[in-house]
Structures are given as C-alpha cells and as structure tokens.
N, C-alpha and C. Protein backbone atom coordinates (compact mmCIF):
# COMPACT_ATOMS: atom_id res chain seq x y z
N UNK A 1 136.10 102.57 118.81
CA UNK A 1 136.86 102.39 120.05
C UNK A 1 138.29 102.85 119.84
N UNK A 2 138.31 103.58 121.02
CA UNK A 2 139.80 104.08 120.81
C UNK A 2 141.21 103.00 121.52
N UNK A 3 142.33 103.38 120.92
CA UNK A 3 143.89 102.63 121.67
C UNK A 3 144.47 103.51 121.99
N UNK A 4 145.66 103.08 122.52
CA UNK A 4 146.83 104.29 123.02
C UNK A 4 147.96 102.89 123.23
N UNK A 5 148.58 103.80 122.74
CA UNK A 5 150.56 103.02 122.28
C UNK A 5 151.33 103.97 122.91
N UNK A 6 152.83 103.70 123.46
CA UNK A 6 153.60 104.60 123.88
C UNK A 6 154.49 104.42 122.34
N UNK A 7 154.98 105.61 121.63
CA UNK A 7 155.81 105.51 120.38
C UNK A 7 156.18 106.73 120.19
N UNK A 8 157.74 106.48 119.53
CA UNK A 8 158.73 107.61 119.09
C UNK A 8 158.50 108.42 118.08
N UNK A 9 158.04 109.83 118.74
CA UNK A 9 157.09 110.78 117.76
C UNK A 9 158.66 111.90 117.33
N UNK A 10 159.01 111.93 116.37
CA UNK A 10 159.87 113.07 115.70
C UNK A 10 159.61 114.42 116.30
N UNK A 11 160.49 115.24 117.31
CA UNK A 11 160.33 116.25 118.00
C UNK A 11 159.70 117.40 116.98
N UNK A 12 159.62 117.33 116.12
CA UNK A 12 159.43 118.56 114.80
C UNK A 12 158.45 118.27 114.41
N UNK A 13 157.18 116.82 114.65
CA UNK A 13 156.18 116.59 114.68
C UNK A 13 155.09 116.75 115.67
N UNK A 14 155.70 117.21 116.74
CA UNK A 14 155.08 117.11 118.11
C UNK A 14 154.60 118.49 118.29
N UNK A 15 153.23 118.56 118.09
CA UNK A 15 152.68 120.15 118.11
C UNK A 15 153.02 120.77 119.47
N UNK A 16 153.39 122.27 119.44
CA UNK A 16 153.41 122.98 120.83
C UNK A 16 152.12 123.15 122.09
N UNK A 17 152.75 122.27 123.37
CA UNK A 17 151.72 122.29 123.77
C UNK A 17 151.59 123.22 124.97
N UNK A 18 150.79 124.17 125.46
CA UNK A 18 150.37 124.91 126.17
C UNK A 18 150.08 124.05 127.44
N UNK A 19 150.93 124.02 128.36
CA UNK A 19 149.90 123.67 129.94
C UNK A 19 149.44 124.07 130.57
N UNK A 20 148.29 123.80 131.54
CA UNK A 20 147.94 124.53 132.73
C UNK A 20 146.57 124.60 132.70
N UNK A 21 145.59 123.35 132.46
CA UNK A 21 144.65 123.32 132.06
C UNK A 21 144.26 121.77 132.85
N UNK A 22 145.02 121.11 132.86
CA UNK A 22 144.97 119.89 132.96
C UNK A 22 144.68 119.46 134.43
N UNK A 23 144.04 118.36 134.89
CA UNK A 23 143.55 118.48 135.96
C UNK A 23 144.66 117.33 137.04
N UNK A 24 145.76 116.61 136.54
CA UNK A 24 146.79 115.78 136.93
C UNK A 24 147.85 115.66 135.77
N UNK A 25 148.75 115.68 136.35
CA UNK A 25 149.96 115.16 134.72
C UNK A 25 150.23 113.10 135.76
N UNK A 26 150.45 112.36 135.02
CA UNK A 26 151.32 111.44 134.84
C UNK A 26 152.53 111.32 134.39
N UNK A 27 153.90 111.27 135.39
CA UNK A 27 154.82 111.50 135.08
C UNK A 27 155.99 110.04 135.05
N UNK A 28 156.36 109.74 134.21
CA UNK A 28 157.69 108.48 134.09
C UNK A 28 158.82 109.30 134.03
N UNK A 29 159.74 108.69 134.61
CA UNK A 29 161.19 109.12 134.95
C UNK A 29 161.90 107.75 134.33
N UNK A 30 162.72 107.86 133.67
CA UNK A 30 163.12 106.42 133.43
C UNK A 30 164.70 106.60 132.55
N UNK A 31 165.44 106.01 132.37
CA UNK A 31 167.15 106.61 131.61
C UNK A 31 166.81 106.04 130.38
N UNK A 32 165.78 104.92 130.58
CA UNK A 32 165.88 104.32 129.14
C UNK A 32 164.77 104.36 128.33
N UNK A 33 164.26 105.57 128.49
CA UNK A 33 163.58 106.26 127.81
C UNK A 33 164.13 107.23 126.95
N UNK A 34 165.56 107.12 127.03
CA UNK A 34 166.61 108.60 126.16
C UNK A 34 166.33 107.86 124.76
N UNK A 35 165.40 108.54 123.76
CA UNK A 35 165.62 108.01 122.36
C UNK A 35 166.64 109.13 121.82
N UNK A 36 167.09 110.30 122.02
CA UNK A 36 168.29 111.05 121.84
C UNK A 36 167.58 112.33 121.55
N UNK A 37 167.90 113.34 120.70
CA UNK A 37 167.57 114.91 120.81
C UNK A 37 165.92 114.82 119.73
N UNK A 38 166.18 114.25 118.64
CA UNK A 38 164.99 113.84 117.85
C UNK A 38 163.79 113.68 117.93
N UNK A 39 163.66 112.94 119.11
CA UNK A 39 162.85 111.67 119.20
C UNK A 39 162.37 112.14 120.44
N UNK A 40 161.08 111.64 121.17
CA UNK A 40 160.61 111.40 122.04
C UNK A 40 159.59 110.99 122.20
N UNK A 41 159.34 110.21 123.31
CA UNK A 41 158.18 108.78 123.48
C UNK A 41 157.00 110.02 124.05
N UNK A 42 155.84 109.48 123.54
CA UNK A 42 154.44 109.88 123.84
C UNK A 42 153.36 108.64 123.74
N UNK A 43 152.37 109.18 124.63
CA UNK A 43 151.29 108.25 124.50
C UNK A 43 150.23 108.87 123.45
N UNK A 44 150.58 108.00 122.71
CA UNK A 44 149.42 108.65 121.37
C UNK A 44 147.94 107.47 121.53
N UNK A 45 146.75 108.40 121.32
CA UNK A 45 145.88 107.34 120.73
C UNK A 45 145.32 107.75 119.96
N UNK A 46 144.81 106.40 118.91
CA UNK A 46 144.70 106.22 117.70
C UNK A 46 143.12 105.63 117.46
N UNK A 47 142.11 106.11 116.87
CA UNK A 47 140.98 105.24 117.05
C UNK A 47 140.94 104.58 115.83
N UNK A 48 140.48 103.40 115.80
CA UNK A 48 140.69 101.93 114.79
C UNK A 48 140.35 102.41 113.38
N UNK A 49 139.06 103.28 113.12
CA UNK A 49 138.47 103.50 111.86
C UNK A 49 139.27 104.51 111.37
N UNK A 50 140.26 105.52 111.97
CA UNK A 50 140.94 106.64 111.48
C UNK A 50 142.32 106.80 112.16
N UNK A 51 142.65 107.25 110.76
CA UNK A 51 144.14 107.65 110.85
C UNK A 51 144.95 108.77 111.70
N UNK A 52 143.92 109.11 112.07
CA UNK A 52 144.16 110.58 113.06
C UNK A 52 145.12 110.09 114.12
N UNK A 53 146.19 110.92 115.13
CA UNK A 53 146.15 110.93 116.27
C UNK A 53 146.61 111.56 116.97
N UNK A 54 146.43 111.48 118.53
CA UNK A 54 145.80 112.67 119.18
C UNK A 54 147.10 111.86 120.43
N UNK A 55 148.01 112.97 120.96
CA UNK A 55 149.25 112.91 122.06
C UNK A 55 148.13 113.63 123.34
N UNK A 56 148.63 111.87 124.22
CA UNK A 56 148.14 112.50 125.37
C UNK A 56 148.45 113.60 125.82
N UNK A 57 147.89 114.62 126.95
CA UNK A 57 148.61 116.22 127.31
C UNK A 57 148.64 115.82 128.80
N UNK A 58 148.46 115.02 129.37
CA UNK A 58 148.87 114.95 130.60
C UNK A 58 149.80 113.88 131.21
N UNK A 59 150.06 113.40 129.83
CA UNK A 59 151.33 112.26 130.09
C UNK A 59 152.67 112.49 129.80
N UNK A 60 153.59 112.66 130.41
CA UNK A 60 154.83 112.60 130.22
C UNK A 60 155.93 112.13 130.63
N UNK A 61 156.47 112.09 129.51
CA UNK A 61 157.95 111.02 129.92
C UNK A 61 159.05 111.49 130.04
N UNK A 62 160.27 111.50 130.60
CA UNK A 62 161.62 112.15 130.78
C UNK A 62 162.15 110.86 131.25
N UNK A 63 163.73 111.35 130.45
CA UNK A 63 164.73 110.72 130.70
C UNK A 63 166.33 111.39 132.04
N UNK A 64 165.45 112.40 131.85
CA UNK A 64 166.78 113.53 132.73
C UNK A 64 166.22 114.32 133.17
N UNK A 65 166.58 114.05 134.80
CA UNK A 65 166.18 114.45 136.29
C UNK A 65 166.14 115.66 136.26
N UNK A 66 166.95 116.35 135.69
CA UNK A 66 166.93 118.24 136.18
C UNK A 66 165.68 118.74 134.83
N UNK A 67 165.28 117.64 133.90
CA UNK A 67 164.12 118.17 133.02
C UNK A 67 162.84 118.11 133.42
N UNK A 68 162.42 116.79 133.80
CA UNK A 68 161.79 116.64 135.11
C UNK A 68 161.57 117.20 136.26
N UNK A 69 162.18 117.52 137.38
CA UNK A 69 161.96 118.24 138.15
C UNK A 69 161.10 120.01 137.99
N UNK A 70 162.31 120.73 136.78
CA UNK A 70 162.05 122.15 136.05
C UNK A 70 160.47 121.77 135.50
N UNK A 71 160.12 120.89 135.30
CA UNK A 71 158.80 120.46 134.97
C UNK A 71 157.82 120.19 135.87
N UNK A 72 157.67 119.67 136.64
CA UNK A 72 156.92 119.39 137.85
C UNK A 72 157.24 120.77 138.44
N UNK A 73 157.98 121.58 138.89
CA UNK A 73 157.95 122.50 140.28
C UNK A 73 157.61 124.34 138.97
N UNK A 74 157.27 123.68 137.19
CA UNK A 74 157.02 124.84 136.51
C UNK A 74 155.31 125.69 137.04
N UNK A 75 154.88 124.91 137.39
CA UNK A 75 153.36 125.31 137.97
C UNK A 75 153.07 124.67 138.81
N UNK A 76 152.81 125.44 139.99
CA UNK A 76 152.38 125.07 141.74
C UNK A 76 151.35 124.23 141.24
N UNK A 77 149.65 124.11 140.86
CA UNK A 77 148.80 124.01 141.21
C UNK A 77 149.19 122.49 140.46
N UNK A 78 150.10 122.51 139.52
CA UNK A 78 149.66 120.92 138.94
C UNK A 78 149.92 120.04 140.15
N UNK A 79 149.72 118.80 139.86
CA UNK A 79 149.09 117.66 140.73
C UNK A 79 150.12 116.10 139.79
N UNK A 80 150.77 115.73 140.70
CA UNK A 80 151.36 115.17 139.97
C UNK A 80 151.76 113.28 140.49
N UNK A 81 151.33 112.50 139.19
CA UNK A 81 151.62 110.95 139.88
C UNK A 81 152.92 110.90 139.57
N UNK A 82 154.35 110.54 140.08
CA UNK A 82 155.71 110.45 139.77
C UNK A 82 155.64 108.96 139.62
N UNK A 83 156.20 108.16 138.75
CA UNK A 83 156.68 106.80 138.46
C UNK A 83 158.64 106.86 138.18
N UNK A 84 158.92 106.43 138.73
CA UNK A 84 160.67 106.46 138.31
C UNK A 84 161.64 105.11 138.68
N UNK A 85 162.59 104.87 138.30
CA UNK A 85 163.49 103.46 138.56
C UNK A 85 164.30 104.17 139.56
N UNK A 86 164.71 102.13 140.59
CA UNK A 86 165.22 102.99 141.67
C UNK A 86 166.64 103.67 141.06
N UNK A 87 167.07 103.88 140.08
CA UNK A 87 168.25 104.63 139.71
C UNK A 87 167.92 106.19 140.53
N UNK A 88 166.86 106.74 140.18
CA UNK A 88 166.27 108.59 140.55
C UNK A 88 165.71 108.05 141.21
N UNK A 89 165.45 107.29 142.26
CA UNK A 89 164.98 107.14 143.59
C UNK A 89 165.16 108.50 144.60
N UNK A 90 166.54 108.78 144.72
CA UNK A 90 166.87 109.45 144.55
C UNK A 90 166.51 110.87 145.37
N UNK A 91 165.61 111.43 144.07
CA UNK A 91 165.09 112.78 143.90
C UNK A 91 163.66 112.71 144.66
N UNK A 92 163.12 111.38 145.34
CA UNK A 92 162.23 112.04 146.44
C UNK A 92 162.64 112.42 147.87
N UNK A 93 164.41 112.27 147.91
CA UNK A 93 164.58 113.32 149.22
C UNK A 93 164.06 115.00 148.84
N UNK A 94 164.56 115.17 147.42
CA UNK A 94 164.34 116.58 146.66
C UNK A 94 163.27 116.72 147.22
N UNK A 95 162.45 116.66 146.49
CA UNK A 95 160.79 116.89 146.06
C UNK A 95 159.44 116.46 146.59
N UNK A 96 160.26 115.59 147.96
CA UNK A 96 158.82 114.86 148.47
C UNK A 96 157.65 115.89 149.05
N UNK A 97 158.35 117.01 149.70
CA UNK A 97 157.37 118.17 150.34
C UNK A 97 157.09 118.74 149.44
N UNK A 98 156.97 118.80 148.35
CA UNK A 98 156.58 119.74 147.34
C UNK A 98 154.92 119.31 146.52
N UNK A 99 154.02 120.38 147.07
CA UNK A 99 152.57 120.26 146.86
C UNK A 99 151.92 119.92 145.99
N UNK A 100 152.89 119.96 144.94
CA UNK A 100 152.42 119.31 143.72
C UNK A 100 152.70 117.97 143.48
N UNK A 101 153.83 117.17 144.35
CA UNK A 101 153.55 115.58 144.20
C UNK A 101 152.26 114.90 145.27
N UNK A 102 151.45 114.04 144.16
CA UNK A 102 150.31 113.54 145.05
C UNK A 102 150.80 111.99 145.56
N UNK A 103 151.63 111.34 144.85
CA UNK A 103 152.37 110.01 145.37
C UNK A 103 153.60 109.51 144.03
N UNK A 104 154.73 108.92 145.04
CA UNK A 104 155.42 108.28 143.90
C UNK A 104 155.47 107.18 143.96
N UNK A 105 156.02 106.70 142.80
CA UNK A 105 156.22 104.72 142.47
C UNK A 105 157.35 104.78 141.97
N UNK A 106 158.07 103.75 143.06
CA UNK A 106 159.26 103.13 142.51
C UNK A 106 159.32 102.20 141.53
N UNK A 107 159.87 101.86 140.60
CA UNK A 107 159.85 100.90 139.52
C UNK A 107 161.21 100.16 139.95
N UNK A 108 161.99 98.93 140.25
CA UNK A 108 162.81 98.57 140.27
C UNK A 108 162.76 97.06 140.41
N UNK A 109 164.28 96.28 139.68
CA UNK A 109 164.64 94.68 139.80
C UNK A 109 164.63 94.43 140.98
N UNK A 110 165.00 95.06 141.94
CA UNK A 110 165.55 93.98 143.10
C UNK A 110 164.47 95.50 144.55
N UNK A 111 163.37 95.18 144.92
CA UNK A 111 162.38 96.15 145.67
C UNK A 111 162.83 96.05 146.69
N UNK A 112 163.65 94.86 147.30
CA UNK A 112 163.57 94.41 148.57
C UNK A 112 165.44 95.86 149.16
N UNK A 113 165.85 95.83 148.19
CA UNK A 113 167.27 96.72 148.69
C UNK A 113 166.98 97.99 148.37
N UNK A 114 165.70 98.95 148.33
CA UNK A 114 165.57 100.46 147.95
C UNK A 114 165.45 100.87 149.28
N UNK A 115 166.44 102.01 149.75
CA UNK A 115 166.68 102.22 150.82
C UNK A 115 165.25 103.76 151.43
N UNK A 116 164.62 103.50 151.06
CA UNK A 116 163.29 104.01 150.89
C UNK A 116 162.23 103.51 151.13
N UNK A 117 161.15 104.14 152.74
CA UNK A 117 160.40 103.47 152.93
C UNK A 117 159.28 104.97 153.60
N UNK A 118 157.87 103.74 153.12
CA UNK A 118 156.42 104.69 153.51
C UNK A 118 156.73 105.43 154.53
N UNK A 119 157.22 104.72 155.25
CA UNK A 119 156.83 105.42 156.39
C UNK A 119 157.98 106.74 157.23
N UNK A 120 159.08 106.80 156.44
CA UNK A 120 160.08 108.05 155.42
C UNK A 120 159.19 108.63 155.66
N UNK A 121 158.71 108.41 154.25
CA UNK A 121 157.93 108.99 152.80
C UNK A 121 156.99 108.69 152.38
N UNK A 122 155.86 109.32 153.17
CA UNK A 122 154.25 109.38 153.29
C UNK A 122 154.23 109.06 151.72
N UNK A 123 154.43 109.92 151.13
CA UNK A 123 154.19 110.22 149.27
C UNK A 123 154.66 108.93 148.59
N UNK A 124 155.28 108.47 149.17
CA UNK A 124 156.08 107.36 148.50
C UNK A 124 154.77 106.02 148.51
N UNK A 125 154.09 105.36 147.50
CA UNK A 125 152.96 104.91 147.33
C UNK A 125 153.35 103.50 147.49
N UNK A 126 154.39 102.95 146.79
CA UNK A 126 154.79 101.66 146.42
C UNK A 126 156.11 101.62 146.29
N UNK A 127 156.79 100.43 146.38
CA UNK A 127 157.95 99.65 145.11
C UNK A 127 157.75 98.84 145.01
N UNK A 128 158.10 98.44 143.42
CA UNK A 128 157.02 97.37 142.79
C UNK A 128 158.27 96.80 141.87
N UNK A 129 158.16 95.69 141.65
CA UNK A 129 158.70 94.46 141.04
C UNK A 129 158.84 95.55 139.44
N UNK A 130 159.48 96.06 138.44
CA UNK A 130 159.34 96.90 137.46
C UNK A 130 159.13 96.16 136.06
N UNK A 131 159.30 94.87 136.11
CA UNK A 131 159.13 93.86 134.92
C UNK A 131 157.38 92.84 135.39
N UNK A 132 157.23 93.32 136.96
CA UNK A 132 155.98 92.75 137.10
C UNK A 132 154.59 93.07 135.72
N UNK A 133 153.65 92.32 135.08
CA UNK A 133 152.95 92.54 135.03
C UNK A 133 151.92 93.39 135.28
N UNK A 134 151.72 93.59 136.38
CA UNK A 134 150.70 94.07 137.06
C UNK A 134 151.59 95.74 137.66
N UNK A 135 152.61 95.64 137.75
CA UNK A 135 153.46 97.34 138.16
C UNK A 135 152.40 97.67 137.86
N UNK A 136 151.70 98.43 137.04
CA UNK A 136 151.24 99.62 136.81
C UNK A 136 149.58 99.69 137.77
N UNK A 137 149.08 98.92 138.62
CA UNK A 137 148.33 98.58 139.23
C UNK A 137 147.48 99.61 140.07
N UNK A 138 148.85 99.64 141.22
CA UNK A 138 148.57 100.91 142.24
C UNK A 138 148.61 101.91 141.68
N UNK A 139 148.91 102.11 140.57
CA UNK A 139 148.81 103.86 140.08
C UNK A 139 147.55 103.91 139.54
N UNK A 140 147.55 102.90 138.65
CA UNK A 140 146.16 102.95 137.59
C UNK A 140 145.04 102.97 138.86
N UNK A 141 145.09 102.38 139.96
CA UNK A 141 143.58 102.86 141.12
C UNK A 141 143.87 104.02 141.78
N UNK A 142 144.99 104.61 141.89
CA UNK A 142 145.30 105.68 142.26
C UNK A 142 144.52 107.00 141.59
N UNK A 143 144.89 106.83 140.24
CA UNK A 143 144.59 107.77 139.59
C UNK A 143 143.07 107.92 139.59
N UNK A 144 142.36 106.75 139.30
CA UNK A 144 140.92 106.61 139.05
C UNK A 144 140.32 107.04 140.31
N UNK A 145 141.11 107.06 141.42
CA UNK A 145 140.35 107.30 143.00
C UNK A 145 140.40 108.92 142.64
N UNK A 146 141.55 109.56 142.42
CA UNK A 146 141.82 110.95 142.35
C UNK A 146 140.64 111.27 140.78
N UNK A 147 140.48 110.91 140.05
CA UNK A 147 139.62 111.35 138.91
C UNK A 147 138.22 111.26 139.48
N UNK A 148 137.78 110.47 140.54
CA UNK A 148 136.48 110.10 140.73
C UNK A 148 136.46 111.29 141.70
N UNK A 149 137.10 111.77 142.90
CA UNK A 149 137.31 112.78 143.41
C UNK A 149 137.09 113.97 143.01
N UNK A 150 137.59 114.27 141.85
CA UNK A 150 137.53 115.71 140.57
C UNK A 150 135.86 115.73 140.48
N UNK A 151 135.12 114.79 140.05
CA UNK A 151 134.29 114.58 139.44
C UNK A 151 132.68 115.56 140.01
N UNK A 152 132.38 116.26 139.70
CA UNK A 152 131.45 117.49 140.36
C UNK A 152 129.91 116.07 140.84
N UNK A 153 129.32 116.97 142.03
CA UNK A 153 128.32 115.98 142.08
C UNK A 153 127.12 116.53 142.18
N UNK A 154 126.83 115.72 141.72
CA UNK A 154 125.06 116.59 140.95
C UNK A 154 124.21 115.97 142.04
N UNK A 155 123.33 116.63 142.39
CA UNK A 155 122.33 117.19 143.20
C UNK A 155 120.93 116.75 142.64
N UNK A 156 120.46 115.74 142.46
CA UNK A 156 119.12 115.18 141.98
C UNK A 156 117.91 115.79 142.52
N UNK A 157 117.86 115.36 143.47
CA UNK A 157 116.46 115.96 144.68
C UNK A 157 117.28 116.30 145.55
N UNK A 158 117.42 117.77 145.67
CA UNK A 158 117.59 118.52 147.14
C UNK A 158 116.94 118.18 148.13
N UNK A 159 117.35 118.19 149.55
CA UNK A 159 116.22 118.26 150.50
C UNK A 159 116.01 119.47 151.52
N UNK A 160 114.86 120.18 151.05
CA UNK A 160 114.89 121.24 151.95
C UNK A 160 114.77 121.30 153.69
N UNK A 161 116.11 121.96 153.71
CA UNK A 161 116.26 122.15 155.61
C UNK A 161 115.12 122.65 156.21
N UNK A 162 114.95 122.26 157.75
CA UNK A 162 113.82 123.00 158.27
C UNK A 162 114.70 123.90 159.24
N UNK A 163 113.49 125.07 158.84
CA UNK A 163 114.41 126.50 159.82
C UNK A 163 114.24 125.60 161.15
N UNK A 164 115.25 126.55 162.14
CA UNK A 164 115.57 126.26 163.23
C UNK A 164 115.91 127.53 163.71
N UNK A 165 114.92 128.23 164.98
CA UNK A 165 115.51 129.49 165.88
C UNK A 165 116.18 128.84 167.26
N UNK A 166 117.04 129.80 166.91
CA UNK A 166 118.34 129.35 168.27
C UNK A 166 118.16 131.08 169.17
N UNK A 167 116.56 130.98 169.88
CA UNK A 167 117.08 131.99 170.80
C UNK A 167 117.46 132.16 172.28
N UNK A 168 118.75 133.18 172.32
CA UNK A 168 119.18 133.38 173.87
C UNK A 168 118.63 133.64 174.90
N UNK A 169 117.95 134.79 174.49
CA UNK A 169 117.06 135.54 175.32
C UNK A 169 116.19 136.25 175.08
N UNK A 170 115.36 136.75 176.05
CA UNK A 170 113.83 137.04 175.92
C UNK A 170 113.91 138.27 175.12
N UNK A 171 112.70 138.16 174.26
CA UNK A 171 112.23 139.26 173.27
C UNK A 171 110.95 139.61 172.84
N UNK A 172 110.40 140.50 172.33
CA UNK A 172 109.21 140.78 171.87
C UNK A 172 108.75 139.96 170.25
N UNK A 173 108.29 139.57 170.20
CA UNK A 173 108.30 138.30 168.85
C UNK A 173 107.70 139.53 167.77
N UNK A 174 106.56 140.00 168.19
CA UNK A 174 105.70 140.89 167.46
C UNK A 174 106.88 142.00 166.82
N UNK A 175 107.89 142.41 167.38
CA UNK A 175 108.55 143.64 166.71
C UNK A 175 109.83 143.15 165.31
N UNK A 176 110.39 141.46 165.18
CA UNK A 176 110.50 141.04 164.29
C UNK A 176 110.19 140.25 163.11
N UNK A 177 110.46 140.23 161.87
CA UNK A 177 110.13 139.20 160.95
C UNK A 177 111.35 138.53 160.48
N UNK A 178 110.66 137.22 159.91
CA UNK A 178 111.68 136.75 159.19
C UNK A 178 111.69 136.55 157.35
N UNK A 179 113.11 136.56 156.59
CA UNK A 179 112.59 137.14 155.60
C UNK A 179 112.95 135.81 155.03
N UNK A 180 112.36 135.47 154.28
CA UNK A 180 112.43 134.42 153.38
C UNK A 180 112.71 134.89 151.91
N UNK A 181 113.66 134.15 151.41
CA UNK A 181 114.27 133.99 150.02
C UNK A 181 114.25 132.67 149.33
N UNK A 182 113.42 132.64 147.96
CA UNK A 182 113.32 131.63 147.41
C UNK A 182 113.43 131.93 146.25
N UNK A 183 114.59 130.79 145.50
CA UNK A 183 115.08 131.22 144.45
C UNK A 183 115.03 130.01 143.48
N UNK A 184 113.71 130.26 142.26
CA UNK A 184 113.57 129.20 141.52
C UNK A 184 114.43 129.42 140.33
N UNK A 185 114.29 128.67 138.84
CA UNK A 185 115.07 128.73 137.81
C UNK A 185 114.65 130.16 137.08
N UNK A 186 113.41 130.40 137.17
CA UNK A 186 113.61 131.83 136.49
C UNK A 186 113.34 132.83 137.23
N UNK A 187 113.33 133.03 138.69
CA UNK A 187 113.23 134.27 139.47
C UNK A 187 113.66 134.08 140.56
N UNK A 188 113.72 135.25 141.35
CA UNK A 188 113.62 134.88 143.06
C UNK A 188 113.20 135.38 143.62
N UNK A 189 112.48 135.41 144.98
CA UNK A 189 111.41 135.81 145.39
C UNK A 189 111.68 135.94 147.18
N UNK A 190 111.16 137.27 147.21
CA UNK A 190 111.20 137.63 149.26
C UNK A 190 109.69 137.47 149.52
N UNK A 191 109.51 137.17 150.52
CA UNK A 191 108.60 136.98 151.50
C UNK A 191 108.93 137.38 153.38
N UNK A 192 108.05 137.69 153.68
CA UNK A 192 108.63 138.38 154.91
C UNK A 192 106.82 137.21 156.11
N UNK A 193 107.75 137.26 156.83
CA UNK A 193 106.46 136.62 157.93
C UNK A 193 106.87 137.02 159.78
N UNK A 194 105.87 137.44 160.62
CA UNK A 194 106.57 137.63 161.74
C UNK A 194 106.62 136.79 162.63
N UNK A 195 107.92 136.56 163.30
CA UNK A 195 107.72 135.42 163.88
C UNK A 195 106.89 134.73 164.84
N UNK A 196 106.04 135.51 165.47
CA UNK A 196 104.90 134.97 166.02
C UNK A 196 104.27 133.93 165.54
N UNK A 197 104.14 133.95 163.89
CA UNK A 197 103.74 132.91 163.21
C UNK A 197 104.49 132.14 163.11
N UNK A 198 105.63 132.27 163.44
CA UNK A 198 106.23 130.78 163.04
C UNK A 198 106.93 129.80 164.15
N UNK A 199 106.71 130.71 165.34
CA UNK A 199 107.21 129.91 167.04
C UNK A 199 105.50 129.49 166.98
N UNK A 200 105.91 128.17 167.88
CA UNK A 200 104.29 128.22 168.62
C UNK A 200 104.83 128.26 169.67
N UNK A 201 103.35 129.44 170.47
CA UNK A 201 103.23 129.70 171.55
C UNK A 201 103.51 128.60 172.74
C-alpha cells in the first residue's frame, strides 16, 4: 500500500519534468509555502515496503502569483483545480475566463469578509474555513467527479439498432438495394438486399 506526504525536496534533486500529458494539474497557491530558492514542497509517495519515491506530476505548489499564473496559461489544453488563500484571491478577476481553470477554492481565516462570490464567479467553487478539517472536501469530490468523467466506457453487450426507412416520396422499390456492412473482429463483410425485401408490402 502506497502514502503520499507533502515534503521539502532539494531543487537539484527534483528530476526534470516534461508536461503535457497529464489529464488535470492540482494547483496550491499559498505565500507560505516559500521554503526559499533550494527547496520546494512536493507530494511524494512512498510505498511502505520500499524506499523508492515517486513526485506527484500533476500536483503543484507555488508560492508566487506571476509563477503560477506563467504556469497555468503555459498550455491551453491543461485543465486546472486552483486552491489559493484569500491573500491571491485576487487573481481570479485575472484568470477566471481562462479555459483552462475548471474551479477555484478559496482557503481563508475569516470566509465570511472575501469580497468574492459564486455567483461573480461561476468558477469560483467554495470558501472554506482554511484550518477546517475537512477544507479539502469539495475539491477532493470535485476532482473524483472530473476523473470519473475522463474514464472511457466500455461497451459490454451492444444493442443492435433496427433499420428504419424514412421515405418522402413515391418510388420504384425494385430499382434499389440496400447495402449492408458488417464488421466482426477479424473481417468485414457487404451484403446487398433489394428493398422490396425488406418493406412489407
């Protein structure tokens, strides 16, 4: 069974990572997250029997707004959850129309004075108590709604449609056919029939 810790990984340890693969980033905005030029917080996990470990690639943390932003607006297609204190509250006048945020969360002491509201700011998901327990709540179902979404859906038993002729107007039946295509796992196959046979009279 695997864990995951947020901890201060030595920038010169932190392998180069390539994006643009990933199917959502998770993003924290936070000031007190600055461990200084060295250092920076990652979500590592660690599985119990081994020493290995493995930095999440779609989690990230910033301490400074213009690094953040240059990050989120670096590739259109990413998809992005924003978490931030109401300090960078802020920056969803910036960025709220921008296609790549899917919702943000306010983190803040006092929720009731953030001059920021849903109905603003569709995108804007929550503000949440930031020492609450439970903060991380609406994101964590957020995300799982958007992952279950991703998720391709498999097709058990098809059910085959029944043709249906939609005709306007009058015609000779005898001078067309219809062609049938059937396409199993190792071939595919035409068949032709005229429709006489297949209207009843």
């Amino acid at each position: 069974m695997a864990a995951y810790a947020i901890l201060p990984i030595p920038t010169d340890r932190i392998p180069v990572v390539e994006y643009g693969n990933e199917d959502f980033m998770e993003i924290h905005l936070d000031e007190q997250f600055n461990m200084g030029e060295n250092v920076q917080l990652c979500k590592v996990w660690k599985k119990n029997n081994n020493d290995a470990m493995i930095i999440e690639k779609n989690y990230k943390i910033f301490h400074n707004v213009d690094q953040c932003i240059d990050f989120i607006t670096s590739y259109e297609w990413r998809k992005v959850f924003l978490t931030l204190t109401d300090k960078f509250s802020y920056i969803i006048e910036l960025i709220h129309n921008l296609p790549q945020i899917v919702f943000f969360y306010i983190y803040s002491e006092s929720p009731q004075i953030v001059p920021y509201t849903i109905e603003q700011y569709p995108k804007l998901r929550t503000i949440v108590q930031e020492n609450s327990p439970n903060a991380d709540d609406q994101l964590l179902r957020d995300i799982e709604i958007f992952r279950r979404d991703l998720m391709p859906i498999n097709v058990v038993k098809p059910v085959e449609r029944k043709t249906k002729l939609l005709i306007q107007e009058a015609f000779n039946a005898d001078e067309y056919s219809i062609v049938w295509l059937r396409d199993n796992k190792t071939s595919t196959t035409m068949d032709t029939s005229p429709i006489s046979d297949i209207i009843s009279p």
